[in-house]
Protein backbone atom coordinates (compact mmCIF):
# COMPACT_ATOMS: atom_id res chain seq x y z
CA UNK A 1 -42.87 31.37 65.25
CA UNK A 2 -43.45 35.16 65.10
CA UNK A 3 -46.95 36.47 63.33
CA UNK A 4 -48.97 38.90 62.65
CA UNK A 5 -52.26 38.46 65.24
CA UNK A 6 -55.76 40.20 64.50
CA UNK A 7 -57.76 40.44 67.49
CA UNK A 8 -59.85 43.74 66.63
CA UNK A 9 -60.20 46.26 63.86
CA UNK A 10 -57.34 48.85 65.20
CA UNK A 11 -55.85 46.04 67.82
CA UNK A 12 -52.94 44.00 65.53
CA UNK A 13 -49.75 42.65 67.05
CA UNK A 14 -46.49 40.51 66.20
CA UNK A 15 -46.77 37.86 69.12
CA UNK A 16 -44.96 34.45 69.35
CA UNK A 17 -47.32 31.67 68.45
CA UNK A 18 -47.93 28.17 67.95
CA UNK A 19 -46.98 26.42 64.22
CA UNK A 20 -50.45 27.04 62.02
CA UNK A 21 -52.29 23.98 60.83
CA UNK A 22 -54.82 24.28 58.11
CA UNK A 23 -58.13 22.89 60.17
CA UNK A 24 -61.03 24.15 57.48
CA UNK A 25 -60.84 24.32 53.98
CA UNK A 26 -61.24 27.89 53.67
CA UNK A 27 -58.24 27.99 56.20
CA UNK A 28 -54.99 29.85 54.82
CA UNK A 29 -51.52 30.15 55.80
CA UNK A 30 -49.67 33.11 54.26
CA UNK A 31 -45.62 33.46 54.58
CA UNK A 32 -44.45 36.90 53.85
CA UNK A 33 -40.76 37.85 53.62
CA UNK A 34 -38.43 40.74 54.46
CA UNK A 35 -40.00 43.64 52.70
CA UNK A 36 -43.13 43.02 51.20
CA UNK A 37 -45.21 42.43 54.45
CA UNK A 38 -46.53 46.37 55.01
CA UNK A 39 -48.64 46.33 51.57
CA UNK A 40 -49.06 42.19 51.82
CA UNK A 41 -50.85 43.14 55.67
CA UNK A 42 -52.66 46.47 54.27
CA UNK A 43 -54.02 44.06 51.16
CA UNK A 44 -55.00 41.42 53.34
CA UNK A 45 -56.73 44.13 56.17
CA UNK A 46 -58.40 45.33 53.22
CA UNK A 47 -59.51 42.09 52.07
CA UNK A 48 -61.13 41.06 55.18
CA UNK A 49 -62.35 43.82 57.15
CA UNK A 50 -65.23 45.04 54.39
CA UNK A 51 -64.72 48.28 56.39
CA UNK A 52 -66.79 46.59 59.48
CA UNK A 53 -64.42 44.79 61.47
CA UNK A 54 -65.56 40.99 60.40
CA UNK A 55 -62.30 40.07 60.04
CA UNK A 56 -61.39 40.51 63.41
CA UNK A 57 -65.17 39.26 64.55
CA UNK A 58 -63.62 36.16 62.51
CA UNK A 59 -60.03 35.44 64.00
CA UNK A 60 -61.56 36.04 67.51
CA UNK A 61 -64.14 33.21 66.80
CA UNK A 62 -61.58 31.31 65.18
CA UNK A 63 -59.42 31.42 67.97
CA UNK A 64 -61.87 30.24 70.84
CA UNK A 65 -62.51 27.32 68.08
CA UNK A 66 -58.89 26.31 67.58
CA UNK A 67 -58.84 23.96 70.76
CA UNK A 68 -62.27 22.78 71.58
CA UNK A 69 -62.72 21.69 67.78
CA UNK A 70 -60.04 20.09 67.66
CA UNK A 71 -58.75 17.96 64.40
CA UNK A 72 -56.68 15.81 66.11
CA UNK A 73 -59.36 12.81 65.92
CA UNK A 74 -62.13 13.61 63.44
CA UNK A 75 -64.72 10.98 62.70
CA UNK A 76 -66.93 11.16 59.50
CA UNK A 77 -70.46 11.56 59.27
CA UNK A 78 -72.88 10.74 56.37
CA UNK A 79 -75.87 12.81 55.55
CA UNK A 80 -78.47 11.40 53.27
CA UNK A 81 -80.83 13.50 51.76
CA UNK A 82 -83.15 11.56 49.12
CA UNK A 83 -80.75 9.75 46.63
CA UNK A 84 -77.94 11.83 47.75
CA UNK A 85 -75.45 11.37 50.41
CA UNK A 86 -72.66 13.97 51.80
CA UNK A 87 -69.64 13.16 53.59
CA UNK A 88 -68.95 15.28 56.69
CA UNK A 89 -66.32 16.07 58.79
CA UNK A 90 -66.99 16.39 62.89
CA UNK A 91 -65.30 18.24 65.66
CA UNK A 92 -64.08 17.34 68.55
CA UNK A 93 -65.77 18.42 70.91
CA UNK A 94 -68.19 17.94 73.97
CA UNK A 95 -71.03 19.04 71.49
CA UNK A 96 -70.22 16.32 69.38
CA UNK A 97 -69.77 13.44 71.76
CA UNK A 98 -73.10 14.00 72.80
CA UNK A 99 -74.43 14.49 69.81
CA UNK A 100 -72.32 11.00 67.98
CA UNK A 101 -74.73 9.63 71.01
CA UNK A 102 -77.42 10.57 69.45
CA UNK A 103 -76.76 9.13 65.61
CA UNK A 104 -78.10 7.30 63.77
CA UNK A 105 -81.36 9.65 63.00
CA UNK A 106 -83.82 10.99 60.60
CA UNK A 107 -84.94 14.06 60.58
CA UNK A 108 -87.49 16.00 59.47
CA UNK A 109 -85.74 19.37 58.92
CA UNK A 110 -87.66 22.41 58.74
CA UNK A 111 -86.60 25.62 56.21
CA UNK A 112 -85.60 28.57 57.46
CA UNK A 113 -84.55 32.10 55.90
CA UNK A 114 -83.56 30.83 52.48
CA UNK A 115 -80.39 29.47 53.92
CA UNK A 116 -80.72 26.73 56.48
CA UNK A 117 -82.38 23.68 57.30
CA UNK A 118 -82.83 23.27 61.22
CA UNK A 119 -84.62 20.60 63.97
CA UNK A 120 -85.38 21.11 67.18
CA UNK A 121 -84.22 18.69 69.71
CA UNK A 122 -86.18 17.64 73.12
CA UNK A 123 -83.71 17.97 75.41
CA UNK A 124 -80.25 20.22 75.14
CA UNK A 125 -76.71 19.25 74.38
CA UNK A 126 -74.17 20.93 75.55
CA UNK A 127 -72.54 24.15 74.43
CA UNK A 128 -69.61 25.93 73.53
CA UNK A 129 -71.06 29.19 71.61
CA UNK A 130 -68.79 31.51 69.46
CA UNK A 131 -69.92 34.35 66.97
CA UNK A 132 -68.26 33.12 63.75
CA UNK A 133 -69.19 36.45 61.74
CA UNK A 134 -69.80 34.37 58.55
CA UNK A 135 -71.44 31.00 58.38
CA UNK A 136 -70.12 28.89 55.19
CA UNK A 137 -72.20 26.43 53.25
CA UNK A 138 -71.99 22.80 54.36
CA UNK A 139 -71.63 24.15 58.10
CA UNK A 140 -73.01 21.65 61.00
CA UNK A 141 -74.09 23.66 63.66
CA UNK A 142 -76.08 23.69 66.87
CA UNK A 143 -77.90 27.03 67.80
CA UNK A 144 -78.54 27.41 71.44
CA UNK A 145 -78.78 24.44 73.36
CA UNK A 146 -81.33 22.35 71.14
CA UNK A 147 -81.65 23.24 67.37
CA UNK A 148 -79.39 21.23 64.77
CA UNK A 149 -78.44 23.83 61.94
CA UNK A 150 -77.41 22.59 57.92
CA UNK A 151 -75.99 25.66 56.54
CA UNK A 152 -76.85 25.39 52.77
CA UNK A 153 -75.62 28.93 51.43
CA UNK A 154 -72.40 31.00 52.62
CA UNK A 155 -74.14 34.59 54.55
CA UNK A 156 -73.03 36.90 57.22
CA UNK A 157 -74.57 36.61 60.56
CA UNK A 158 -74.22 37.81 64.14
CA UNK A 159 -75.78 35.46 65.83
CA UNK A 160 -73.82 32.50 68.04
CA UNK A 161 -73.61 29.03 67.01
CA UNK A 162 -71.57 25.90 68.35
CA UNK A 163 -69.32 24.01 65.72
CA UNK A 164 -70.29 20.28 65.33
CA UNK A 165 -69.04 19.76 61.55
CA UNK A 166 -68.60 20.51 57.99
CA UNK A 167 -69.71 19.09 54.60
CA UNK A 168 -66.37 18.31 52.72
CA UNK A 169 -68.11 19.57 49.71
CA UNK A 170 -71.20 21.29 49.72
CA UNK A 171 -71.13 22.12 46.13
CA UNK A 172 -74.95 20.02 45.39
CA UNK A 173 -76.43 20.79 48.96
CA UNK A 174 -78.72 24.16 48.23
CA UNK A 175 -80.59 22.37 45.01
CA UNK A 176 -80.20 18.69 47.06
CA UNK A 177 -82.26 19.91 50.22
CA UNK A 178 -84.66 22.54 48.33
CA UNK A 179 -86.87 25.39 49.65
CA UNK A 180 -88.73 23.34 51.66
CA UNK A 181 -88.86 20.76 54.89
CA UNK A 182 -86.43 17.83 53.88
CA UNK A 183 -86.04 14.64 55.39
CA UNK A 184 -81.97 14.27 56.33
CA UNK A 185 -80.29 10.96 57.57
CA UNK A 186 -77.43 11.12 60.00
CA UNK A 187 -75.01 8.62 60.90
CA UNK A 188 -71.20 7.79 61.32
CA UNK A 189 -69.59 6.94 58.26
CA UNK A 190 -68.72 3.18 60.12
CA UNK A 191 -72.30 2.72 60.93
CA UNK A 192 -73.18 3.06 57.34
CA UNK A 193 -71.26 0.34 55.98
């Protein structure tokens, strides 16, 4: 199919690509017709860019993502946190096998910034880095080689993560895990049962 490709702010082009698939729920897939696809691609430039580029920052990321997290064969992960437990939804990816390898665990998770709860492994998994330009809550993510990452508010950042997962719905995490160190159970959804 013919589409409209962001790679940069200033670099857009109408290249032949692959069918979309909607991967993560904040994934969209817009179908313009014959004549309403200048002001429907200014609007959606507009949108996106916040006069900064993220947009493009974003579809790069998203790009380099596409293959290596793959949704071909997702397996489900359950976090517990106190009472609560969240369903999850993890990549495919080398990241992820190792880590799977890893599961079950509890965690002491330390706070960070207001936004995150993170742990620091002993040895490093392997990596896959991509700057996503805008973490969302409920993300999964492993920063650096070592340090486990639960997103629990949506912010703008620059740094580089790898993708291991996603919360299905993240809607109870920020008042679940609180402003302090929380103690977070991970394991596949089949070792649960």
């Amino acid at each position: 199919m013919r589409a409209t490709v962001m790679y940069e702010a200033g670099d857009v082009r109408i290249q032949n690509v692959p069918d979309p698939k909607i991967v993560e729920p904040t994934d969209a897939i817009i179908r313009v017709t014959r004549g309403l696809h200048i002001p429907i691609l200014v609007a959606l430039i507009w949108c996106f860019s916040n006069g900064d580029g993220a947009f493009a920052a974003d579809t790069r990321a998203t790009e380099r993502n596409v293959d290596r997290n793959s949704s071909s064969r997702m397996d489900k992960m359950n976090i517990h946190i106190g009472s609560k437990t969240f369903t999850a939804t993890l990549y495919d990816n080398p990241t992820v096998t190792a880590f799977k390898a890893m599961l079950p665990l509890t965690l002491e998770m330390s706070e960070l910034n207001g936004n995150e709860k993170y742990f620091h492994f002993a040895t490093d998994l392997p990596v896959d880095t991509a700057k996503l330009g805008t973490i969302q809550a409920g993300d999964i993510m492993l920063w650096q080689s070592n340090s486990l990452v639960l997103f629990y508010k949506t912010f703008r950042t620059s740094y580089s993560y790898t993708k291991l997962g996603r919360i299905d719905n993240a809607s109870e995490l920020a008042t679940t895990v609180g402003s302090g160190s929380v103690s977070v159970r991970f394991e596949l959804e089949r070792d649960s049962r």
